[in-house]
C-alpha atoms as a PDB file:
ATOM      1  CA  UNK A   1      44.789  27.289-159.198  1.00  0.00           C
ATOM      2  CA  UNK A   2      42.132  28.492-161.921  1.00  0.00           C
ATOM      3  CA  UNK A   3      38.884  30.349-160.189  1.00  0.00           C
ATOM      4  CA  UNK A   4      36.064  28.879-161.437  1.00  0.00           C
ATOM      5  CA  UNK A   5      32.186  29.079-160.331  1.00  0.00           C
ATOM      6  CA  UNK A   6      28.843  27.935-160.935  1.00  0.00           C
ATOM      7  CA  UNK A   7      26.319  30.278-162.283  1.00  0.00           C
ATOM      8  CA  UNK A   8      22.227  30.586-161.541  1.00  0.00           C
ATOM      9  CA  UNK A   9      20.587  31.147-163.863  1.00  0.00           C
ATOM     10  CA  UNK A  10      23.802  30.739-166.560  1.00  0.00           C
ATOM     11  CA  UNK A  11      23.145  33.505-168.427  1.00  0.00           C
ATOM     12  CA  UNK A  12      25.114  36.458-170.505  1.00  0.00           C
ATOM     13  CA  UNK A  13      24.944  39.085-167.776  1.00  0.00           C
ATOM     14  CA  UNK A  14      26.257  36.759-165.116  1.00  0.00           C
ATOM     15  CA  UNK A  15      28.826  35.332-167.473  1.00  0.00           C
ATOM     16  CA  UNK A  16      30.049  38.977-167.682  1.00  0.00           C
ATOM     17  CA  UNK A  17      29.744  39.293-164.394  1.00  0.00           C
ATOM     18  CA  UNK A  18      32.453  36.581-163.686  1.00  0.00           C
ATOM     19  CA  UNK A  19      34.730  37.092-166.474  1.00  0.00           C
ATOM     20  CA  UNK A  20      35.099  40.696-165.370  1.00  0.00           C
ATOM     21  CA  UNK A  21      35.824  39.418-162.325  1.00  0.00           C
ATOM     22  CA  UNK A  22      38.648  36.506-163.866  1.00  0.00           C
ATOM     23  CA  UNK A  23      36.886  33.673-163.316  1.00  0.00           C
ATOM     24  CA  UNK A  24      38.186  31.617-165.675  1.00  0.00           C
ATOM     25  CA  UNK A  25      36.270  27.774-165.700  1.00  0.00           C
ATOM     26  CA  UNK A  26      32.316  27.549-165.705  1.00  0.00           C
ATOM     27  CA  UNK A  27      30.541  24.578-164.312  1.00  0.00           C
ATOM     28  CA  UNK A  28      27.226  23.408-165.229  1.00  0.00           C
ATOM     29  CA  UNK A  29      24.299  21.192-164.524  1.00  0.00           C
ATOM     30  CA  UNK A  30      23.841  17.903-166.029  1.00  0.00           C
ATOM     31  CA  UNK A  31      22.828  19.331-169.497  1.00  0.00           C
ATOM     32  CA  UNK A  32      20.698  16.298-170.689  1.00  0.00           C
ATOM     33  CA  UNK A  33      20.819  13.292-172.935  1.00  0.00           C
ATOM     34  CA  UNK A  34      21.571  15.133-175.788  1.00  0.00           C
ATOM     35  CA  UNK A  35      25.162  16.600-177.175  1.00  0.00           C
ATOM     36  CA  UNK A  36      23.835  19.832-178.751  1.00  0.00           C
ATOM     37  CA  UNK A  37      22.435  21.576-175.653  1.00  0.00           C
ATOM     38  CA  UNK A  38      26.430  20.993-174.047  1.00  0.00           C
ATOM     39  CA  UNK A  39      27.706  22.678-177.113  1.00  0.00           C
ATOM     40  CA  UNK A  40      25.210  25.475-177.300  1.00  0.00           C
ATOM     41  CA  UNK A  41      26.125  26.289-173.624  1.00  0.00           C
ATOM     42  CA  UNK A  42      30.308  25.662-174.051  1.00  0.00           C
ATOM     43  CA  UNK A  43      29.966  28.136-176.918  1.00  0.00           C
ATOM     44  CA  UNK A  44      28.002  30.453-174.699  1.00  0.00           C
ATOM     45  CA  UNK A  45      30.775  30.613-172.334  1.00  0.00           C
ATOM     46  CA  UNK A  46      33.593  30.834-174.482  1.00  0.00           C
ATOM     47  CA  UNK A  47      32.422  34.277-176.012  1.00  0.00           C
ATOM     48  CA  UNK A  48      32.800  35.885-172.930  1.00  0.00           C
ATOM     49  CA  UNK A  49      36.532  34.213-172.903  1.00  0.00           C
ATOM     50  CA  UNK A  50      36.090  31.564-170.234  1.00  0.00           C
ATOM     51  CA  UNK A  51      35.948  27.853-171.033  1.00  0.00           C
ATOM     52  CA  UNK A  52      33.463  25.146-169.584  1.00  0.00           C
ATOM     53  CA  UNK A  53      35.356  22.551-167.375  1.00  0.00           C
ATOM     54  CA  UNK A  54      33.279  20.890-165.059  1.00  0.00           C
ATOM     55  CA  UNK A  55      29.810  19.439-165.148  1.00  0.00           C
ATOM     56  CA  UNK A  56      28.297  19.179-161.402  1.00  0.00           C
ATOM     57  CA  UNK A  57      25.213  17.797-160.209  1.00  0.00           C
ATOM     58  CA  UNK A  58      21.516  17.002-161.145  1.00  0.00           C
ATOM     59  CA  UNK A  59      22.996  13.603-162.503  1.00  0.00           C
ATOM     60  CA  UNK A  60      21.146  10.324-163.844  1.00  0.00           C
ATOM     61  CA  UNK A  61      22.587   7.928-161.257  1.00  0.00           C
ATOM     62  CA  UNK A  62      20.236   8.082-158.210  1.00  0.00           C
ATOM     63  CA  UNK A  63      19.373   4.083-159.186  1.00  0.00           C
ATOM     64  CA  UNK A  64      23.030   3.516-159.396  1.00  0.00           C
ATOM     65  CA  UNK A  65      22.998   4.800-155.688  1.00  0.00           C
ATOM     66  CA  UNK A  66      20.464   2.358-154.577  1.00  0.00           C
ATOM     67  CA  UNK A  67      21.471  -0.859-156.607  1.00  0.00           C
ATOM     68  CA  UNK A  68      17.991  -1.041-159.063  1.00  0.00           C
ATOM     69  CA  UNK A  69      19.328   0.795-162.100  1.00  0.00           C
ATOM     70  CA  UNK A  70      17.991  -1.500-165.224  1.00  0.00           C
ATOM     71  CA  UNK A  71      20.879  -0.189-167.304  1.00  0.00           C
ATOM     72  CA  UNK A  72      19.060   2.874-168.275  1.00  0.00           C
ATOM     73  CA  UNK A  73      21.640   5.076-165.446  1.00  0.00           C
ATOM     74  CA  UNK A  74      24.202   3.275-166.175  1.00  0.00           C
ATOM     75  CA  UNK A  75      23.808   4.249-169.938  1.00  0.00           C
ATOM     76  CA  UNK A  76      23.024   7.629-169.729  1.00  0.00           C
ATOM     77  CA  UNK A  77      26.414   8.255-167.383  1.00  0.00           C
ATOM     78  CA  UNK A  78      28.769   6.731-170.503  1.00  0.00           C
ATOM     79  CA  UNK A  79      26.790   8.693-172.653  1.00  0.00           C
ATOM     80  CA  UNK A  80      27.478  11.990-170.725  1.00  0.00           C
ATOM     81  CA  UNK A  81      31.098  10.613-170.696  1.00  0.00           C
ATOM     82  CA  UNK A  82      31.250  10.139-174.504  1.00  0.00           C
ATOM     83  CA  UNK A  83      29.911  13.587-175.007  1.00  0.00           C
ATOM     84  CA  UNK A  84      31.989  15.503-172.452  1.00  0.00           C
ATOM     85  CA  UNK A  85      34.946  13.953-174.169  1.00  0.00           C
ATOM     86  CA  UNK A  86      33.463  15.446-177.523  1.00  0.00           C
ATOM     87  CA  UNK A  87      33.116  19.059-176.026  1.00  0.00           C
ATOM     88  CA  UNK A  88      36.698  18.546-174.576  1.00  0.00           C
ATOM     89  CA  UNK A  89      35.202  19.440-170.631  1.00  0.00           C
ATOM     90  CA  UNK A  90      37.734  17.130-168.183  1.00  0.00           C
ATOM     91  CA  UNK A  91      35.560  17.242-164.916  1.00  0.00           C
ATOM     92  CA  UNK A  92      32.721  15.295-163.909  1.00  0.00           C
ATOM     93  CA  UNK A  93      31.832  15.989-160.055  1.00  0.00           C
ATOM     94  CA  UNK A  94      28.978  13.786-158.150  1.00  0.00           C
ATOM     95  CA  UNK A  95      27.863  12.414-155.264  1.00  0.00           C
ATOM     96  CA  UNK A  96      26.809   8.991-153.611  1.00  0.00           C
ATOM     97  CA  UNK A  97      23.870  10.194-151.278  1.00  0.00           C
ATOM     98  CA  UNK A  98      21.227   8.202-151.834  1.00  0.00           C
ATOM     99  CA  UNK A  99      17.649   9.468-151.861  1.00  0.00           C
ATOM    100  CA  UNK A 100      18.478  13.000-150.924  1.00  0.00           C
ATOM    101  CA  UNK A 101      21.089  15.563-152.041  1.00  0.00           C
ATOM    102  CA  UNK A 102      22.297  18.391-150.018  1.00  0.00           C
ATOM    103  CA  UNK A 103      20.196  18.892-147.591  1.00  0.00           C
ATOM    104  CA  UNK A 104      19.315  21.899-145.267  1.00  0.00           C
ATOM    105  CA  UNK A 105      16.553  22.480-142.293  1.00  0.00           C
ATOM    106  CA  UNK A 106      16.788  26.703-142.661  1.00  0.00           C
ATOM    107  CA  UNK A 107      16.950  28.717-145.639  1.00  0.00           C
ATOM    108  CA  UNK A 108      17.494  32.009-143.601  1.00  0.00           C
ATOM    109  CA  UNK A 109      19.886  31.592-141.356  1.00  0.00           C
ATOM    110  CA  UNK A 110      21.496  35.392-140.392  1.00  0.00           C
ATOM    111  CA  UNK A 111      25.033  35.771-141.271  1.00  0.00           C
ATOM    112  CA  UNK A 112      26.835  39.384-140.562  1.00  0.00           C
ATOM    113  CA  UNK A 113      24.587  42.302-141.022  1.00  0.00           C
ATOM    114  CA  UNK A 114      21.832  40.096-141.469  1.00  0.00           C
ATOM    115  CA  UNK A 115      22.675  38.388-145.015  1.00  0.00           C
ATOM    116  CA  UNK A 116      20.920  35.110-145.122  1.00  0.00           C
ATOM    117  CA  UNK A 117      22.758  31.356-144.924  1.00  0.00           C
ATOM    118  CA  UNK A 118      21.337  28.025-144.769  1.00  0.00           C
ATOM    119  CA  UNK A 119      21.724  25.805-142.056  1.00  0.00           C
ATOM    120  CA  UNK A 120      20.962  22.582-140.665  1.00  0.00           C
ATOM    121  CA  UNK A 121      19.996  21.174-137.344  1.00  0.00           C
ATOM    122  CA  UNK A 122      19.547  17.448-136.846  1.00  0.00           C
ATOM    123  CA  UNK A 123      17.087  18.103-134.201  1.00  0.00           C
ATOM    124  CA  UNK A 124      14.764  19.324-136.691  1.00  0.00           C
ATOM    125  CA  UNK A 125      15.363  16.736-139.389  1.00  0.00           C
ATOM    126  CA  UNK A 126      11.737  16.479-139.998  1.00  0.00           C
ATOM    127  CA  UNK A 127      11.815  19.740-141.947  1.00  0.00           C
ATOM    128  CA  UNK A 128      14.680  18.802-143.954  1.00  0.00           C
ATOM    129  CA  UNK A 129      14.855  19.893-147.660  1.00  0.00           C
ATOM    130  CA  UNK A 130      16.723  18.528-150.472  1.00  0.00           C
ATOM    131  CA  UNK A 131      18.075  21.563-152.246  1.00  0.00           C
ATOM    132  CA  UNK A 132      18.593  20.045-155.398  1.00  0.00           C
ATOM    133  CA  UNK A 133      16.263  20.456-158.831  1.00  0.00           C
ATOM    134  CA  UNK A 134      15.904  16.791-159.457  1.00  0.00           C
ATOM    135  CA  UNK A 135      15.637  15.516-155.745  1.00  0.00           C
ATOM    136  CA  UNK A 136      13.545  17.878-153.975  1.00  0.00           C
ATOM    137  CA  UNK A 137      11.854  15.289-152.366  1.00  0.00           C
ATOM    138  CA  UNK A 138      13.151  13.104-149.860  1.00  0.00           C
ATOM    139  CA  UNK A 139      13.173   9.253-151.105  1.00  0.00           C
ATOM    140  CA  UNK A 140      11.682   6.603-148.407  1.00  0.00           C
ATOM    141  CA  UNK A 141      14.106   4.164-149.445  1.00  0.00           C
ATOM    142  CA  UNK A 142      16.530   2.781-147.031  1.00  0.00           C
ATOM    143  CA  UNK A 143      19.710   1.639-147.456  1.00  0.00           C
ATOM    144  CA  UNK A 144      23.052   0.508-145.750  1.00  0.00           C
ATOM    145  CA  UNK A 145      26.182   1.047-145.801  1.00  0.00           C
ATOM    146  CA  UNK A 146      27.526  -1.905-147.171  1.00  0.00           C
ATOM    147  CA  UNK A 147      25.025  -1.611-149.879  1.00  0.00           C
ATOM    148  CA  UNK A 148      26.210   1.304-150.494  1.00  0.00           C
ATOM    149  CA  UNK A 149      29.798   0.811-150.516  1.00  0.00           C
ATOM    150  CA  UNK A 150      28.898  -2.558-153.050  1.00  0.00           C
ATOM    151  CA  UNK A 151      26.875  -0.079-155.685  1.00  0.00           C
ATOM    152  CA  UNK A 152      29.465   2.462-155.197  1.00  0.00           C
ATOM    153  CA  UNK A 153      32.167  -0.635-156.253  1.00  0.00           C
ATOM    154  CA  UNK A 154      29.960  -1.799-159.314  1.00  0.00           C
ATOM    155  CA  UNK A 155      29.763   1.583-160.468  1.00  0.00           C
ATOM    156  CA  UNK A 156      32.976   2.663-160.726  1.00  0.00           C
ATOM    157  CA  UNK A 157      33.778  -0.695-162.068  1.00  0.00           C
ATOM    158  CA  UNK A 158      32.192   0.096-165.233  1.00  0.00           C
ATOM    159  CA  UNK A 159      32.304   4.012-165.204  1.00  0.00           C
ATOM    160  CA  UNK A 160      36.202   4.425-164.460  1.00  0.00           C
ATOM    161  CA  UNK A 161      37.418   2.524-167.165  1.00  0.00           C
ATOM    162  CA  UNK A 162      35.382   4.398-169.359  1.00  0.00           C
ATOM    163  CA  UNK A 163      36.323   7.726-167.870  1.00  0.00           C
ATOM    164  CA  UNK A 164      39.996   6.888-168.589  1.00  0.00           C
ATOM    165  CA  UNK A 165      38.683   6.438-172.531  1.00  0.00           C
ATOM    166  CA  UNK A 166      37.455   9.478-172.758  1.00  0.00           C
ATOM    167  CA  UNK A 167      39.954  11.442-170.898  1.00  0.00           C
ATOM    168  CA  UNK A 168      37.421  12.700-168.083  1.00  0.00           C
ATOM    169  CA  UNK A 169      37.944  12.615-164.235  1.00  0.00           C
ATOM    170  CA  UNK A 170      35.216  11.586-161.936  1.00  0.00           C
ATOM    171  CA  UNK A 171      35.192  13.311-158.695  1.00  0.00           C
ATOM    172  CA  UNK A 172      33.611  12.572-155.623  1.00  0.00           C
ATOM    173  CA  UNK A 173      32.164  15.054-153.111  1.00  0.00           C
ATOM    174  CA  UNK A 174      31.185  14.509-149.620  1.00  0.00           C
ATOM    175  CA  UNK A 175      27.956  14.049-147.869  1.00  0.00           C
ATOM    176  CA  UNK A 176      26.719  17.540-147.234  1.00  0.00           C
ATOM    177  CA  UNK A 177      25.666  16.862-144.417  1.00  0.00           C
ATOM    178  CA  UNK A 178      28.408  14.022-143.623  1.00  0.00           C
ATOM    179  CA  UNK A 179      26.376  11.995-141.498  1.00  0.00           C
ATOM    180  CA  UNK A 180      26.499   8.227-140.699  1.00  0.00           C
ATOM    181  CA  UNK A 181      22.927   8.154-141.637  1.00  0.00           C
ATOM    182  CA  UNK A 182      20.098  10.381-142.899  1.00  0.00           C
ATOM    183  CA  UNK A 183      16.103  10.001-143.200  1.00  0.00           C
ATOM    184  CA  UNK A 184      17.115   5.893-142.812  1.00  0.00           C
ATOM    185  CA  UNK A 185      19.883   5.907-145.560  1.00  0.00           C
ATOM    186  CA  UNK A 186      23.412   5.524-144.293  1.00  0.00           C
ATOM    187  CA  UNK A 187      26.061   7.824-145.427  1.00  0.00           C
ATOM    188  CA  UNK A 188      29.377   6.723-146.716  1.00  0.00           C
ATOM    189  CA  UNK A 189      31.325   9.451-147.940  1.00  0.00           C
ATOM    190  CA  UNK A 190      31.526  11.551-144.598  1.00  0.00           C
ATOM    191  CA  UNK A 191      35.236  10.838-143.230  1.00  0.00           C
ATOM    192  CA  UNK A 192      38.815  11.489-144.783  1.00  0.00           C
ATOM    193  CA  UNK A 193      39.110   7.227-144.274  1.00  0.00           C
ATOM    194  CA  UNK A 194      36.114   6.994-146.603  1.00  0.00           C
ATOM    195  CA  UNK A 195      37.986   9.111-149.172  1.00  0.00           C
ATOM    196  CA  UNK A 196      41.213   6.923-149.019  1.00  0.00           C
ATOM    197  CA  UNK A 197      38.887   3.959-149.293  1.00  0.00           C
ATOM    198  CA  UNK A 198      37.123   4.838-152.389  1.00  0.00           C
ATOM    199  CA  UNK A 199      40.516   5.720-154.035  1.00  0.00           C
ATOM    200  CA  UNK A 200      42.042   2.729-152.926  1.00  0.00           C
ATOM    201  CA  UNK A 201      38.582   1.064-154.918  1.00  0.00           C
ATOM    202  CA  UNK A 202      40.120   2.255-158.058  1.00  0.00           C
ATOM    203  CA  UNK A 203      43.223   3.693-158.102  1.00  0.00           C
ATOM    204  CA  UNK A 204      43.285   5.304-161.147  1.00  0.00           C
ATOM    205  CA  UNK A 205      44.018   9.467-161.532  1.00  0.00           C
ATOM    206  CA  UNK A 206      40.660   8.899-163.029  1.00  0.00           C
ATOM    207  CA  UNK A 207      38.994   8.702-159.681  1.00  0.00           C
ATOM    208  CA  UNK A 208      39.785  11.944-157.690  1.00  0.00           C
ATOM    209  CA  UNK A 209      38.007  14.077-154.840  1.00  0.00           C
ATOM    210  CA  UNK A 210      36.040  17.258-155.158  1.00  0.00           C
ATOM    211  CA  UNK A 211      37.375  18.852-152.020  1.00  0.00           C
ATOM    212  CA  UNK A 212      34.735  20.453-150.428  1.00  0.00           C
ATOM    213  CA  UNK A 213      35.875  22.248-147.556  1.00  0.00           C
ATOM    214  CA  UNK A 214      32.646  22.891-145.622  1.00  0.00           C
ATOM    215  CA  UNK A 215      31.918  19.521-145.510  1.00  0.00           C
ATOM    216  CA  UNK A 216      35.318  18.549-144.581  1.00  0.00           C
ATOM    217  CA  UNK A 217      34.806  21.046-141.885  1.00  0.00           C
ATOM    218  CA  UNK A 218      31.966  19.764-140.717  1.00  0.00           C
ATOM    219  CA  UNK A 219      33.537  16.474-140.393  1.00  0.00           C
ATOM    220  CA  UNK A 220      35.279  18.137-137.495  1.00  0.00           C
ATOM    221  CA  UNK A 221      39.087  17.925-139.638  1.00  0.00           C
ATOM    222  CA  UNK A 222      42.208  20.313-139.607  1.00  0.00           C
ATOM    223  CA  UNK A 223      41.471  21.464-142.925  1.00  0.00           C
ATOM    224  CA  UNK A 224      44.698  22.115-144.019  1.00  0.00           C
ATOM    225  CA  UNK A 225      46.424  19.142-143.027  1.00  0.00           C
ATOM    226  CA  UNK A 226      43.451  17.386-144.730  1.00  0.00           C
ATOM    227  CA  UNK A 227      44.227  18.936-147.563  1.00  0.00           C
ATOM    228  CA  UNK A 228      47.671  17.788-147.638  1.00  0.00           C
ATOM    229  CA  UNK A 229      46.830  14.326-146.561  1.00  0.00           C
ATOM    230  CA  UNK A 230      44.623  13.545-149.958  1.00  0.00           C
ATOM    231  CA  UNK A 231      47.091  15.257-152.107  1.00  0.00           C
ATOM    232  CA  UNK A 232      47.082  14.463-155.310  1.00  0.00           C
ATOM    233  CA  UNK A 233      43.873  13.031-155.556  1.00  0.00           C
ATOM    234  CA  UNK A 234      42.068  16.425-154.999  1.00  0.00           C
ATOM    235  CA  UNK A 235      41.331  17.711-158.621  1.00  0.00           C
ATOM    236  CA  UNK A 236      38.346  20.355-157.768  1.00  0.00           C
ATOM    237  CA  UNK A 237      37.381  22.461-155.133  1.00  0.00           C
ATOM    238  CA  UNK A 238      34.851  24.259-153.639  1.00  0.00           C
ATOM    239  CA  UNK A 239      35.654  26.665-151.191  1.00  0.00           C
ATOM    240  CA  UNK A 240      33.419  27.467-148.365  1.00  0.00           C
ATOM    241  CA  UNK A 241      32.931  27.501-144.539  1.00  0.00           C
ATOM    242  CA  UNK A 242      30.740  26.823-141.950  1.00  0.00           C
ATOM    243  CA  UNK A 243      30.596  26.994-138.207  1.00  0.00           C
ATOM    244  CA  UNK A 244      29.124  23.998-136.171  1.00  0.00           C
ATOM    245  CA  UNK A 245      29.546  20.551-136.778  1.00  0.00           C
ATOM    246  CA  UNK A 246      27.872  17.524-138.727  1.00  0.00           C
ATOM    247  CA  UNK A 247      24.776  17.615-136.202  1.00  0.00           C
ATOM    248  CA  UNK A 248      23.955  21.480-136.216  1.00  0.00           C
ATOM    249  CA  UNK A 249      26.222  23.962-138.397  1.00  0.00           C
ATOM    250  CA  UNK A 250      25.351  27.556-140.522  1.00  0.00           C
ATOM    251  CA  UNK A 251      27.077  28.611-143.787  1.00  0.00           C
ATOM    252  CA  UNK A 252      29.335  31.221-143.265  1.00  0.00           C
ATOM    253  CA  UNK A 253      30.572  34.299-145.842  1.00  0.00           C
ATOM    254  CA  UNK A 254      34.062  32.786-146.581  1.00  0.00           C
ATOM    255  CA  UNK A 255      36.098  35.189-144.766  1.00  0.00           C
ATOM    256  CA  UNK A 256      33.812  34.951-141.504  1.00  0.00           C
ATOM    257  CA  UNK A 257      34.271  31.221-140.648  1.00  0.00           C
ATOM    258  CA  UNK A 258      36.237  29.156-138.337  1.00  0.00           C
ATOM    259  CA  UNK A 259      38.707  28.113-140.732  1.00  0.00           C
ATOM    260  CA  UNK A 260      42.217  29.799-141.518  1.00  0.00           C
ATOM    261  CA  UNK A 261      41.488  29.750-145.464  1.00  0.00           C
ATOM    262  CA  UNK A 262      44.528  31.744-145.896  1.00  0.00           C
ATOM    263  CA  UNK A 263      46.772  28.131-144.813  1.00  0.00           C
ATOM    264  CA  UNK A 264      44.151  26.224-146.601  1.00  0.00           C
ATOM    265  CA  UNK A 265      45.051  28.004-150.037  1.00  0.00           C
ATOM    266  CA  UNK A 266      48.658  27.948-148.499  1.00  0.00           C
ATOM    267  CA  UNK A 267      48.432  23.787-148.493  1.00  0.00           C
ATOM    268  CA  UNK A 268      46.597  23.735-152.017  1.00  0.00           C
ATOM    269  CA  UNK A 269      49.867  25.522-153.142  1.00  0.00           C
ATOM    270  CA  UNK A 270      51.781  22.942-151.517  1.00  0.00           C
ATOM    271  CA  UNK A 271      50.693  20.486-152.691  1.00  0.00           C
ATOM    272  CA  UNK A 272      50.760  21.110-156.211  1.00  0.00           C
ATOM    273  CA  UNK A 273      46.912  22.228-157.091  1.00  0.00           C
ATOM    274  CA  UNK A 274      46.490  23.465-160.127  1.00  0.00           C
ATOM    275  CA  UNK A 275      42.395  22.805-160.998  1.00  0.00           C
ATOM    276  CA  UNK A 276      39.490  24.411-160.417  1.00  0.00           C
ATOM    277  CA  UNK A 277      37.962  26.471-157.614  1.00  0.00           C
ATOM    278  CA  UNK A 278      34.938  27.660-156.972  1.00  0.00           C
ATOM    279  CA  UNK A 279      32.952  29.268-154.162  1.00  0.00           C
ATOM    280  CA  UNK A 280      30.228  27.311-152.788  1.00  0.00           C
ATOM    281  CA  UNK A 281      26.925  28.568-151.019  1.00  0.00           C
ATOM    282  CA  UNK A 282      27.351  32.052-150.944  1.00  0.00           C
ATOM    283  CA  UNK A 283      25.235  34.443-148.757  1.00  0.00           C
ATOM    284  CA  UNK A 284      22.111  35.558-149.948  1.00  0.00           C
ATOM    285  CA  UNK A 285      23.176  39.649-149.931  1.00  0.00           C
ATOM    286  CA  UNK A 286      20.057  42.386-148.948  1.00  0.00           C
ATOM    287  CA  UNK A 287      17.803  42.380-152.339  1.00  0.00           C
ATOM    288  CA  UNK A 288      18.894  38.950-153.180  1.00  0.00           C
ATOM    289  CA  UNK A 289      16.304  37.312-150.199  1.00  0.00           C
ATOM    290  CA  UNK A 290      14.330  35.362-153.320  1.00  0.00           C
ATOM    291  CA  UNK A 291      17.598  33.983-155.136  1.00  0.00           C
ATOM    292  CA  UNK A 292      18.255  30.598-154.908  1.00  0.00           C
ATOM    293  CA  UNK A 293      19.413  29.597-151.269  1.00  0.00           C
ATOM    294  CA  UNK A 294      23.610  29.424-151.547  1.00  0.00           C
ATOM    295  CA  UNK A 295      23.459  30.584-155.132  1.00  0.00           C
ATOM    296  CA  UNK A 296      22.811  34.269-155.536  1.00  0.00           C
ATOM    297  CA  UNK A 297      25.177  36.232-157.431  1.00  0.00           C
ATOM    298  CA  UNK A 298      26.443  39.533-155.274  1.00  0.00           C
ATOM    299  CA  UNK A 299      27.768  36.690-152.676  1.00  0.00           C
ATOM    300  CA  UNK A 300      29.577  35.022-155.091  1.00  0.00           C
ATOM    301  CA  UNK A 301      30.786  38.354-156.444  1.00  0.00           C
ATOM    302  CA  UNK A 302      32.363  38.719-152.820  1.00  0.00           C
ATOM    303  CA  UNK A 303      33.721  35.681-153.068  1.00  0.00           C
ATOM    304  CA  UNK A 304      35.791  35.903-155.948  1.00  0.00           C
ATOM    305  CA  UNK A 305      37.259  38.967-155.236  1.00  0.00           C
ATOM    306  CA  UNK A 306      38.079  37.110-151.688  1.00  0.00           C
ATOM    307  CA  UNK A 307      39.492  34.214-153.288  1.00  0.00           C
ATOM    308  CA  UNK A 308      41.512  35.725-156.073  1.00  0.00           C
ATOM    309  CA  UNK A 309      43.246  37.730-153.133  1.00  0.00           C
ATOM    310  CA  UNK A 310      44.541  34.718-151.198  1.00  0.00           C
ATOM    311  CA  UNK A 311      45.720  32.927-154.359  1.00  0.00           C
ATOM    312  CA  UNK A 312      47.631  35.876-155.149  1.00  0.00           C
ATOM    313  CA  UNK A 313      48.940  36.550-151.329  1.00  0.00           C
ATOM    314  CA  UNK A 314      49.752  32.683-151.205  1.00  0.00           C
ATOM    315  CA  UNK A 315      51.619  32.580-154.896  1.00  0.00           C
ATOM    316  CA  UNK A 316      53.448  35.860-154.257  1.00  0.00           C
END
């Protein structure tokens, strides 16, 4: 297991910040149409001795989602392929929520001595936010399920094949939150039988699972038998918690959750897990209140030190 973490804003002093603390993969946002901005930032991260392995979110695929790409989205994902086989990075990570991303209804949720969490409550879906850069807003669009599940088919239909080319894995994560439906667009990836399904679409190690464990949670699973259950097809992580369920839940600081995470890093050992990990939606520590919501530093600076303790405890 290799910790690995996400960075806002990726700059030198919080690259220090991680390598001191041995993280040792970085991931980063969609960098853009163009090749030399990836390289700039790889090299960027490999003078303070880590590498760059996975690239995560703000993708060009929301008309892939919804069936009315004109080939532009379609494009621009081989293109990203093409280049992350160039700049040698093995892990692509998105999601199939359509019209939204992640999406929370507080931004200051109080976690122990009063560090701040997001949270979401479907009752109060009307003040929903989409915490992501390039979806802030909340699409009108609706969509079903079965539309989704055909898009999601066509899509992999053309982007695994050309994943396998370039030697890059796509990984899925869930539907944060993993709904049946939100703001009228149903929800797909939110059950572990969802997950078998879409590797069964293309069974190729190719097409793997980001494993996110507070959404998994949510979902209402045994984690760890969860994680044992989709195996090999788990190539990325992100560890978190969070107490409630898909309706109404808080992030939690990752030792202060309802989940053993000392047998969930147990079953990643057993079951052979040797990729990336990274925390997810850290607290917001006192100082931090105008950091990004679930991406300030000092939480994640908890977290690592948290994390690196239970894969030594669990590899000992």
């Amino acid at each position: 297991m290799r910790l690995a973490s996400v960075l806002t804003p990726l700059n030198d002093h919080h690259l220090a910040l991680a390598a001191q603390c041995s993280v040792e993969e970085i991931t980063v946002r969609y960098p853009g149409p163009d090749l030399a901005p990836l390289l700039q930032t790889k090299a960027q991260i490999e003078r303070h001795g880590m590498k760059l392995g996975i690239i995560e979110g703000y993708l060009p695929i929301e008309k892939l989602k919804l069936g009315c790409d004109d080939g532009s989205d379609m494009a621009a994902m081989k293109t990203l392929l093409q280049h992350m086989s160039e700049a040698e990075i093995p892990l692509l990570c998105y999601n199939f929520m359509a019209g939204t991303d992640w999406v929370r209804t507080k931004l200051d949720a109080k976690e122990r001595g009063s560090a701040l969490v997001t949270a979401f409550d479907l009752k109060e879906a009307e003040k929903a936010m989409s915490l992501s850069a390039t979806g802030n807003q909340i699409g009108s669009e609706t969509i079903t399920a079965d539309a989704l599940w055909t898009n999601l088919e066509r899509m992999l239909a053309e982007l695994v094949p050309e994943a396998e080319k370039r030697g890059v894995t796509l990984v899925m994560h869930p539907d944060d939150p993993p709904l049946p439906e939100f703001a009228g667009k149903a929800r797909i990836m939110n059950s572990v039988e969802n997950f078998e399904r879409l590797m069964r679409i293309a069974p190729s190690r190719h097409n793997a699972i980001c494993f996110c464990q507070g959404t998994f949670a949510a979902m209402g699973v045994d984690i760890p038998a969860t994680i044992r259950r989709l195996g090999a097809h788990i190539r990325y992580v992100h560890f978190r918690d969070v107490r409630g369920t898909a309706e109404a839940f808080a992030e939690t600081f990752h030792d202060n959750g309802p989940t053993d995470m000392a047998a969930a890093m147990r079953a990643y050992r057993d079951i052979g897990f040797n990729g990336p990990m990274r925390p997810d939606h850290v607290p917001q520590l006192d100082g931090e209140e105008d950091g990004e919501p679930g991406y300030a530093m000092m939480g994640r600076l908890f977290a690592y030190g948290y994390m690196r303790g239970l894969m030594q405890a669990v590899s000992s």
